[in-house]
Protein backbone atom coordinates (compact mmCIF):
# COMPACT_ATOMS: atom_id res chain seq x y z
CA UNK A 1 0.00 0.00 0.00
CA UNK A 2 1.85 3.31 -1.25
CA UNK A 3 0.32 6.04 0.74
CA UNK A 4 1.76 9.47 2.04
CA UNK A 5 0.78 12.61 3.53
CA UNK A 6 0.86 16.08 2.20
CA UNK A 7 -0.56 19.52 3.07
CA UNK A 8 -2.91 21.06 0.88
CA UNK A 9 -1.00 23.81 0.30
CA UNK A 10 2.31 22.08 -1.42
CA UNK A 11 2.46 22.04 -4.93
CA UNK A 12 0.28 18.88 -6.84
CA UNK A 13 2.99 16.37 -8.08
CA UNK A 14 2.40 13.97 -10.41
CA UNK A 15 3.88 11.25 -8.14
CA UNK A 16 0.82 12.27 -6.14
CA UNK A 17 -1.39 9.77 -7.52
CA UNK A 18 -4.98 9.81 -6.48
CA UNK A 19 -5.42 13.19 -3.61
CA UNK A 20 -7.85 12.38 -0.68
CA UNK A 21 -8.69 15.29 1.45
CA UNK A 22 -9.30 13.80 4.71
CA UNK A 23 -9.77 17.26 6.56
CA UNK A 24 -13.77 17.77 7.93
CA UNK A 25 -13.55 21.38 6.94
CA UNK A 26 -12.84 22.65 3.80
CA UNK A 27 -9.29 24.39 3.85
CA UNK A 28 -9.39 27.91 4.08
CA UNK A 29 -8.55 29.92 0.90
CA UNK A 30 -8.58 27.21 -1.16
CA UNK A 31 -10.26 26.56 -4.64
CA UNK A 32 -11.28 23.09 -6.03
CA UNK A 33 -8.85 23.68 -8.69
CA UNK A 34 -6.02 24.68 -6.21
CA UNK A 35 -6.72 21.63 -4.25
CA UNK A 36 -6.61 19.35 -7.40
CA UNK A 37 -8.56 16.49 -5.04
CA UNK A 38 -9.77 13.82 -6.76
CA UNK A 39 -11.46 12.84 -3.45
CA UNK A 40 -13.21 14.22 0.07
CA UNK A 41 -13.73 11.93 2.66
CA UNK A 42 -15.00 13.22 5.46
CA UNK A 43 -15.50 10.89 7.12
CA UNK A 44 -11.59 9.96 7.76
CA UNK A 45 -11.78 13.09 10.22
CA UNK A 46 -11.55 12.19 13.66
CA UNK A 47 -14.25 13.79 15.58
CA UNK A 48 -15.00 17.54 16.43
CA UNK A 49 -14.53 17.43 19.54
CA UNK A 50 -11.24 14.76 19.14
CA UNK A 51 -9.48 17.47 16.56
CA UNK A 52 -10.48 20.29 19.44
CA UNK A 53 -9.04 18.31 22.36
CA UNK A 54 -6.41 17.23 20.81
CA UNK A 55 -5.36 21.14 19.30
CA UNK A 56 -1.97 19.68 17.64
CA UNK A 57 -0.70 19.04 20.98
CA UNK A 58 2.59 16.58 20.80
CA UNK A 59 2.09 15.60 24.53
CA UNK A 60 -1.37 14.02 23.41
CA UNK A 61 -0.29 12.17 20.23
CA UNK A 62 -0.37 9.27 21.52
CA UNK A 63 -4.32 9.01 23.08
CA UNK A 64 -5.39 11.27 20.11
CA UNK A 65 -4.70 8.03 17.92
CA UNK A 66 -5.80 5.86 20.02
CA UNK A 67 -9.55 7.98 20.59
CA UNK A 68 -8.85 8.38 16.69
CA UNK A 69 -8.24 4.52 16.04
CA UNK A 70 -11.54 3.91 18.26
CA UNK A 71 -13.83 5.91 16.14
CA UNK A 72 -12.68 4.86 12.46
CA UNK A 73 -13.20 0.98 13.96
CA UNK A 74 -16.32 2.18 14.42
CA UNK A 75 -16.78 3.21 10.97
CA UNK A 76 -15.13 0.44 8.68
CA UNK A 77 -16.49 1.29 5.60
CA UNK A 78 -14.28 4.35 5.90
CA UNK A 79 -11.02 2.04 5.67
CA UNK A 80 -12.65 0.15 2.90
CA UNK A 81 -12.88 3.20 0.23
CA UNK A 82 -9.34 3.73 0.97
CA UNK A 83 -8.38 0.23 0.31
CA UNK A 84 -10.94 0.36 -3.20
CA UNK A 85 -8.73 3.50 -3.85
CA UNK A 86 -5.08 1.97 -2.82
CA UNK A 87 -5.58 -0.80 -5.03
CA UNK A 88 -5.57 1.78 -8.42
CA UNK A 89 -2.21 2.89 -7.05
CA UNK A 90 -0.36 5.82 -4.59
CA UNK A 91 -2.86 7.40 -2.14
CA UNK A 92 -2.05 10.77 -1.51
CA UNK A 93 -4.29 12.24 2.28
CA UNK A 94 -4.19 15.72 2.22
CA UNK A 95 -4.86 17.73 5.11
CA UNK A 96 -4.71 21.38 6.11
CA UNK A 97 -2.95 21.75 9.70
CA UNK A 98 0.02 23.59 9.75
CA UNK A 99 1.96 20.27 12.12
CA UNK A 100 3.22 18.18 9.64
CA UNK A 101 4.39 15.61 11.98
CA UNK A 102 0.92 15.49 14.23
CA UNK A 103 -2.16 15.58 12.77
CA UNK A 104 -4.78 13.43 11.91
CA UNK A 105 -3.42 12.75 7.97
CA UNK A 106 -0.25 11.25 9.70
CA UNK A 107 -2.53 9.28 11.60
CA UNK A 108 -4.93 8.06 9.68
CA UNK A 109 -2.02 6.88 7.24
CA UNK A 110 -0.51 4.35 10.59
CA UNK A 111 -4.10 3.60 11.01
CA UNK A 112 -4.84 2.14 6.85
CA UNK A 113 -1.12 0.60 7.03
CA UNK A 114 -1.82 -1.43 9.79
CA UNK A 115 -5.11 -2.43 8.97
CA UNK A 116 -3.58 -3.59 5.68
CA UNK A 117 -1.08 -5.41 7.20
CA UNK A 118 -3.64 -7.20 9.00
CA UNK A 119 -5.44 -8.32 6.13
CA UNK A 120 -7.19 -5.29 4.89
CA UNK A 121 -11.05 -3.95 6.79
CA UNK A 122 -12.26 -7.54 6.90
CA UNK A 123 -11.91 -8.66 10.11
């Protein structure tokens, strides 16, 4: 499963292969045709209140994925239109924070590896 992260702000790459904006909101100040998506699921979000506790916070990385983990088991049909997508070639989430390293794109990409380790969303 190729998959990787990228702000929606970057430049689109044609190594991007298919773009999946996983943000809840739409990004601010940006078109459809800046954003070059092919896809919005907003589903992938984590929760309202999740993304307000959590804030970007490093310290709560670590329960934010697990809260985060909790609700997308909760929703498997989430995982399985990014495994429908994954199997046409490089998923590309996009997300808006300005944290590269912690937010819920980064996340939700350890999440959909893992769950494709373990056999894809069919458990």
């Amino acid at each position: 499963m190729k998959i990787q992260t990228k702000r929606v702000y970057d430049a689109h790459e044609k190594e991007d292969g298919i773009r999946i904006l996983v943000d809840r909101i739409w990004p601010r100040g940006m078109t459809k045709e800046k954003l070059r998506a092919d896809f919005w699921i907003k589903d992938a979000a984590p929760s309202s209140a999740l993304r307000k506790w959590f804030g970007h916070d490093p310290s709560r990385w670590v329960t934010f994925k697990e809260h985060y983990f909790s609700e997308l088991d909760g929703k498997p049909h989430v995982a399985d239109q990014f495994f429908e997508l994954a199997a046409k070639g490089r998923l590309t989430l996009l997300f808006s924070a300005r944290d590269i390293r912690y937010n819920q794109a980064v996340a939700l990409k350890d999440y959909l590896i893992s769950k494709f380790k373990k056999g894809g969303n069919k458990e």
